[in-house]
N, C-alpha and C. Protein backbone atom coordinates (compact mmCIF):
# COMPACT_ATOMS: atom_id res chain seq x y z
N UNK A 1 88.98 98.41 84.05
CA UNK A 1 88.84 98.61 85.47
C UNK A 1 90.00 97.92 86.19
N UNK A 2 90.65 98.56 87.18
CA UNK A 2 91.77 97.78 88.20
C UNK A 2 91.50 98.05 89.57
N UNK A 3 91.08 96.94 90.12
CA UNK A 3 90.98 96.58 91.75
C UNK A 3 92.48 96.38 92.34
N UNK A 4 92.97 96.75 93.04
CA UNK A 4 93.31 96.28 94.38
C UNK A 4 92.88 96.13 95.77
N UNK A 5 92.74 94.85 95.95
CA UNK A 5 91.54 94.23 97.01
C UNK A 5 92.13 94.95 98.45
N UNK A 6 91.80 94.47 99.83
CA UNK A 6 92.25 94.85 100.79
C UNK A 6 93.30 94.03 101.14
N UNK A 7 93.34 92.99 100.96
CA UNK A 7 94.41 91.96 100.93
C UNK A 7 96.00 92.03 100.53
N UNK A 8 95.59 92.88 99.70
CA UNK A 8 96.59 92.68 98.49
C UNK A 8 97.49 94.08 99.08
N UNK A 9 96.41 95.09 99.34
CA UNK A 9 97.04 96.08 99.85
C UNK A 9 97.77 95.96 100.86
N UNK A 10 97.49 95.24 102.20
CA UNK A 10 98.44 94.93 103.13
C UNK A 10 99.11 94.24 102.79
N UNK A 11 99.21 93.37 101.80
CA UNK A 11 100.65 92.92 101.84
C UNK A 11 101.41 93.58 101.10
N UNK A 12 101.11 94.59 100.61
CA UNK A 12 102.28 95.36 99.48
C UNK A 12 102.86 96.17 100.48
N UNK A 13 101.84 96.88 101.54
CA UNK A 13 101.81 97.62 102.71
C UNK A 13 103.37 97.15 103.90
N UNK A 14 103.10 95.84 103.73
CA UNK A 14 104.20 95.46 104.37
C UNK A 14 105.45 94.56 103.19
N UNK A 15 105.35 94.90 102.16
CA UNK A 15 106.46 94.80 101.58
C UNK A 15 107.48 95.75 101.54
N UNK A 16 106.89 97.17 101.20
CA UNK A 16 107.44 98.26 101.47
C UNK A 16 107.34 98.96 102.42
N UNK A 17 107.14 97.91 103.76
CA UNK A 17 107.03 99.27 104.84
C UNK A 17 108.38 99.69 105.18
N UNK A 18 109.11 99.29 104.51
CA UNK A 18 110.87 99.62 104.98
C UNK A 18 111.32 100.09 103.98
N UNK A 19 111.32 100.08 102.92
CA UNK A 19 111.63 100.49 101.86
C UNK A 19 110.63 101.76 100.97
N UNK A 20 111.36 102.11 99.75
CA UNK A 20 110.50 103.35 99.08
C UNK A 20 109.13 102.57 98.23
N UNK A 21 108.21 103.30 98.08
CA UNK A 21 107.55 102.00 96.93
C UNK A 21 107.67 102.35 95.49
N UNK A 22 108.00 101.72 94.64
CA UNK A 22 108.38 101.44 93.57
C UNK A 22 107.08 100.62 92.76
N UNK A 23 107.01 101.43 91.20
CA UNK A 23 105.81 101.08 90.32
C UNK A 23 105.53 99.42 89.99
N UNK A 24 105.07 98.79 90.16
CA UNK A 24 104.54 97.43 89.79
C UNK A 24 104.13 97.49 88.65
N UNK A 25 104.58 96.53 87.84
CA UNK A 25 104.20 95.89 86.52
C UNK A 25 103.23 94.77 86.51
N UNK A 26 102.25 94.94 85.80
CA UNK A 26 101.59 93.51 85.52
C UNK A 26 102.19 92.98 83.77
N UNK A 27 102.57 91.88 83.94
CA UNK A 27 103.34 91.86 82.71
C UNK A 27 102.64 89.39 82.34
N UNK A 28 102.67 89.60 81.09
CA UNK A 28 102.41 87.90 80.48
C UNK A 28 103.09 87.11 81.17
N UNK A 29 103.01 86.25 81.99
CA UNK A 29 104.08 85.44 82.93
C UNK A 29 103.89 84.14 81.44
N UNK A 30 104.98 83.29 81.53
CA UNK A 30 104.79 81.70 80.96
C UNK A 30 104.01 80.91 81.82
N UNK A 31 103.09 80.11 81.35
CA UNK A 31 102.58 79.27 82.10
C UNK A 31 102.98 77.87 82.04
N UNK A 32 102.52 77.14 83.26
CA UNK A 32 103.13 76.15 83.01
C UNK A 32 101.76 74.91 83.01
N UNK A 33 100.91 74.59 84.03
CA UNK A 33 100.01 73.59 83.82
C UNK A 33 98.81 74.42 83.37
N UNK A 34 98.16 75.55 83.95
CA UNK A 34 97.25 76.17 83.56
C UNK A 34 97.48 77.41 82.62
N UNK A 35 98.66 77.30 81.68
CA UNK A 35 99.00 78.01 80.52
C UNK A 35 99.48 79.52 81.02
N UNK A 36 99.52 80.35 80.07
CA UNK A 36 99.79 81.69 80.88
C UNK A 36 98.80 82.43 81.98
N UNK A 37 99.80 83.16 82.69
CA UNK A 37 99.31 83.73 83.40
C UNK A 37 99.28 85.57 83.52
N UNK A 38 98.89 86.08 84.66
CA UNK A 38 99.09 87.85 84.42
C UNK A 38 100.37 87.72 85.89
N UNK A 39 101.59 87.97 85.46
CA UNK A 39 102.48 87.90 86.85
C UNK A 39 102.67 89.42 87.31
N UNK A 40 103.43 89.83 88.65
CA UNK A 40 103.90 90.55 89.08
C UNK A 40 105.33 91.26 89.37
N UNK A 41 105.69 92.35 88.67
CA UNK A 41 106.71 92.63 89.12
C UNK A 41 107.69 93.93 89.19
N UNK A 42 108.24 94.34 90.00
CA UNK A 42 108.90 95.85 90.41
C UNK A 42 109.43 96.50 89.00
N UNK A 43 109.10 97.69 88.07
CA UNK A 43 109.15 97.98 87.04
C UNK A 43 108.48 99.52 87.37
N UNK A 44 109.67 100.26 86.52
CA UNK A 44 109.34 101.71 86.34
C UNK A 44 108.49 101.76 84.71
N UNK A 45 107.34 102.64 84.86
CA UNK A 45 106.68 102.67 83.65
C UNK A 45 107.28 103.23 82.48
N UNK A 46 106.62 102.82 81.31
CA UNK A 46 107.15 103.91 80.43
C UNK A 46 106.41 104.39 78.99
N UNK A 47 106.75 105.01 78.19
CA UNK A 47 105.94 105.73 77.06
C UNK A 47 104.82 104.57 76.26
N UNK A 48 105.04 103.20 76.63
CA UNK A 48 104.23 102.48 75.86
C UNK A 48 103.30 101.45 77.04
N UNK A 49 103.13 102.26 77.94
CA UNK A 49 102.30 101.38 78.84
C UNK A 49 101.04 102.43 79.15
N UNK A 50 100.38 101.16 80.08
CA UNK A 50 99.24 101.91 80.92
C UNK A 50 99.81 102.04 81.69
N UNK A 51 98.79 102.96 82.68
CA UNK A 51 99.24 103.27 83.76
C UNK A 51 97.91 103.75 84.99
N UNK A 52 97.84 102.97 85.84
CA UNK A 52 97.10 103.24 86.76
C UNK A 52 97.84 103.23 88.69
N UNK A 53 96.88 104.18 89.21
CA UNK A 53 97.37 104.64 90.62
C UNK A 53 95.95 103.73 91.75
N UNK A 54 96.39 103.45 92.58
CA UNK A 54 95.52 102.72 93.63
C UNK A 54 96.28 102.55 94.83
N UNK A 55 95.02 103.70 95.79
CA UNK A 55 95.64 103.37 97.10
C UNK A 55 97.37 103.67 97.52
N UNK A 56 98.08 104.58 96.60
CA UNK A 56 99.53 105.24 96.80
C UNK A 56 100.57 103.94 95.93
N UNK A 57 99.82 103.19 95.37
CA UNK A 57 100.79 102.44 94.20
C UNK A 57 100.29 102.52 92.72
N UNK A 58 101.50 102.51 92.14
CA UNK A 58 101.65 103.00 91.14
C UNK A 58 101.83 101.39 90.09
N UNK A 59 100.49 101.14 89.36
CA UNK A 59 100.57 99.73 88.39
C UNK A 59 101.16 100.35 87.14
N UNK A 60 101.66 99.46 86.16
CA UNK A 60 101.61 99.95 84.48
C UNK A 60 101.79 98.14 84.07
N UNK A 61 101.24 98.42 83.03
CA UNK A 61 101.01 97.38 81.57
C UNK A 61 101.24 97.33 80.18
N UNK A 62 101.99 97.00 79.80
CA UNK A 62 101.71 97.37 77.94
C UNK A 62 100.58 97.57 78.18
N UNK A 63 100.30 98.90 77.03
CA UNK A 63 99.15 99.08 76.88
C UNK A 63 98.43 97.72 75.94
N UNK A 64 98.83 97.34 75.11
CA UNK A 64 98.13 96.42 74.23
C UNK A 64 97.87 94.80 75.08
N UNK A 65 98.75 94.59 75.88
CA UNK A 65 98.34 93.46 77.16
C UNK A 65 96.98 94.38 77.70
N UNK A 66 96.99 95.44 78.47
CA UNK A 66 95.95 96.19 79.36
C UNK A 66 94.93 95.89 78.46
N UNK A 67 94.68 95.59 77.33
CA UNK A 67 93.46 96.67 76.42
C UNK A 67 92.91 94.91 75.84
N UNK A 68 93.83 93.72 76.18
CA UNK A 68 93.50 92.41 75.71
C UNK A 68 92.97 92.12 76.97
N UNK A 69 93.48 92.56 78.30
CA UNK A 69 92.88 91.24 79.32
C UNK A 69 91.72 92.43 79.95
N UNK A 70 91.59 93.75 79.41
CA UNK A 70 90.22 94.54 79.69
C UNK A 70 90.40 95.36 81.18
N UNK A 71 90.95 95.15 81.83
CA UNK A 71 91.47 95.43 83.51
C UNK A 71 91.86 94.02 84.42
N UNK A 72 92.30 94.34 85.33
CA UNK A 72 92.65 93.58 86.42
C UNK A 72 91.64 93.39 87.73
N UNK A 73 92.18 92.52 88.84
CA UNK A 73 91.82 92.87 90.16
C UNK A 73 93.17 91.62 90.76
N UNK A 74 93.91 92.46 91.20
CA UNK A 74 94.86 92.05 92.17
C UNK A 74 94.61 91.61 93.67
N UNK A 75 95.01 90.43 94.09
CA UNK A 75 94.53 90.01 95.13
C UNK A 75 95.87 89.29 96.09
N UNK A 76 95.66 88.95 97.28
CA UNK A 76 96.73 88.91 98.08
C UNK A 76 96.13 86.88 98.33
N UNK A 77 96.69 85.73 98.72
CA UNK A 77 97.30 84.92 99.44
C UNK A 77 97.63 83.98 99.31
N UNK A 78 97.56 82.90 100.45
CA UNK A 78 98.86 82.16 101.61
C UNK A 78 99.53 81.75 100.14
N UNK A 79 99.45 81.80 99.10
CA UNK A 79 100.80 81.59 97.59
C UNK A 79 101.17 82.63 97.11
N UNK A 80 100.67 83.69 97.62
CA UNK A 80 101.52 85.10 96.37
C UNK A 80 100.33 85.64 96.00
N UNK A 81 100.60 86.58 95.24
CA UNK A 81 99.42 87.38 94.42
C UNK A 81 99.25 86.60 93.33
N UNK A 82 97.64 86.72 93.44
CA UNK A 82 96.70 86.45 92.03
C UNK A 82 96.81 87.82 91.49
N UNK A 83 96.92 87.74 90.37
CA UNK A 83 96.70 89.03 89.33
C UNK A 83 95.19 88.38 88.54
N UNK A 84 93.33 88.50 88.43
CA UNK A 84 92.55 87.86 87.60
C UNK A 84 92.28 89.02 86.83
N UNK A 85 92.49 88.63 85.28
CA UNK A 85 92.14 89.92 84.09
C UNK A 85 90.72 89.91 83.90
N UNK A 86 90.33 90.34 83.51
CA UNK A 86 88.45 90.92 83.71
C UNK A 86 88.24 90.21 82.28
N UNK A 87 89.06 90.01 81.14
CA UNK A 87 88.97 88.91 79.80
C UNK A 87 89.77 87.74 80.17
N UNK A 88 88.95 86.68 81.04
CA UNK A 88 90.10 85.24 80.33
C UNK A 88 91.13 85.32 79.87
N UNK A 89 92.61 84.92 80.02
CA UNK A 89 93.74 84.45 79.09
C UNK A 89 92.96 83.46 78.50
N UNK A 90 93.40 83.05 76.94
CA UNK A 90 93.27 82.24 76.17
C UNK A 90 94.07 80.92 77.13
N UNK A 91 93.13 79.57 77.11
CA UNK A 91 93.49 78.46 77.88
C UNK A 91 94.37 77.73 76.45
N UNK A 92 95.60 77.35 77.15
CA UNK A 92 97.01 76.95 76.23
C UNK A 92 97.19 75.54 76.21
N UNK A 93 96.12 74.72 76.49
CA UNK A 93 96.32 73.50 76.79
C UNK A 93 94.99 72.80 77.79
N UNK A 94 95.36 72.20 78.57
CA UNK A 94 94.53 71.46 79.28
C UNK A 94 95.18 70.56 80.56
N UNK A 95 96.23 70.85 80.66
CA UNK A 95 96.97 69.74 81.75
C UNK A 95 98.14 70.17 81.64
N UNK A 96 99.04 69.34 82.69
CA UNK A 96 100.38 69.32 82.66
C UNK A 96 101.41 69.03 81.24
N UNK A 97 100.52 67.95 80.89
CA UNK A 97 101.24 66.93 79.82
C UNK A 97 101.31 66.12 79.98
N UNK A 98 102.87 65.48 80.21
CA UNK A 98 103.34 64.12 80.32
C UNK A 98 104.68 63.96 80.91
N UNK A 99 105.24 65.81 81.21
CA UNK A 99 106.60 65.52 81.37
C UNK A 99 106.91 64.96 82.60
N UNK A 100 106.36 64.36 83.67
CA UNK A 100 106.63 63.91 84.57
C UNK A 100 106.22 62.24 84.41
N UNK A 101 105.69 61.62 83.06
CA UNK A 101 105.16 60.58 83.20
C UNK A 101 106.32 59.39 83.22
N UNK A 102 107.57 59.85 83.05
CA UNK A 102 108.79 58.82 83.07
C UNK A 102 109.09 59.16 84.59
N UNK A 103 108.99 59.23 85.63
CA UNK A 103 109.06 59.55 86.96
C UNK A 103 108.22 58.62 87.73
N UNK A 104 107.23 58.13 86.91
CA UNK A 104 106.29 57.18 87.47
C UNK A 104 105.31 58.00 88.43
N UNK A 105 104.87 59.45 88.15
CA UNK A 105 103.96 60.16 88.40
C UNK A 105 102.78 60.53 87.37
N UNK A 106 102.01 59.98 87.07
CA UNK A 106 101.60 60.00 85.97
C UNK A 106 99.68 60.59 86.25
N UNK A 107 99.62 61.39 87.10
CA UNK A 107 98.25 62.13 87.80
C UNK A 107 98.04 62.84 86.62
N UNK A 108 97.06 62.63 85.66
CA UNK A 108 96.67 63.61 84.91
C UNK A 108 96.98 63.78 83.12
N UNK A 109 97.93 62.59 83.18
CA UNK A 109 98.70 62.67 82.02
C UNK A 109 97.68 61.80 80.88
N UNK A 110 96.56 61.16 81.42
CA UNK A 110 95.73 60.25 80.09
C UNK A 110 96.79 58.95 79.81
N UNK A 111 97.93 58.63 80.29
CA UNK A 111 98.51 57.15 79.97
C UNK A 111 98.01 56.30 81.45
C-alpha cells in the first residue's frame, strides 16, 4: 500500500508549481543515529522498479526494497519528508555512538 498524505501533497504541489513534475524515488538512505532510513529523491523509473501513481505523481522503488518495507506513507513537515514503510527498517544500532564523545558532548554515549 502507498499513501501520500495531504501534507505531503502540498508541498510537492509547491515544489513543482514552477517547474514540470518529475518521478520520485523512494530509495535506502544511510542512517546515521536512528540507522537507515527510506529517503527521497527526483529519479526517472526503470525496468527493475515499482512503480506507483498518486494524486498526478509518479513514485518508483526497487522492486525488492518495495516488497521488504511492504508499502509506504509519505508525509510532509517543518524537517522534510518522512517516508514510514508499513515493515520496520531493521534497527542498526541504538544511539549515536561515541563519535562526538572527544568534543566533550557526550549525551547518550554510556561513558
Amino acid at each position: 500500500m502507498f499513501v501520500l498524505t495531504e501534507n505531503a501533497r502540498v508541498e510537492l504541489d509547491a515544489f513543482f508549481a514552477d517547474k514540470e513534475k518529475t518521478p520520485i524515488r523512494l530509495y535506502l538512505a544511510p542512517g546515521g543515529c536512528s540507522g537507515p532510513r527510506i529517503g527521497l529523491a527526483l529519479d526517472e523509473p526503470n525496468e527493475q522498479d515499482f512503480v506507483v501513481e498518486q494524486d498526478g505523481y509518479t513514485f518508483c522503488a526497487v522492486k525488492e526494497l518495495w516488497e521488504s518495507i511492504g508499502g509506504a506513507t509519505v508525509d510532509a513537515s517543518p524537517m522534510g519528508f518522512l517516508v514510514t514503510p508499513e515493515i520496520p527498517l531493521p534497527s542498526m544500532g541504538g544511539g549515536c555512538g561515541c563519535s562526538s564523545c572527544g568534543t566533550g558532548s557526550c549525551s547518550g554515549c554510556g561513558h
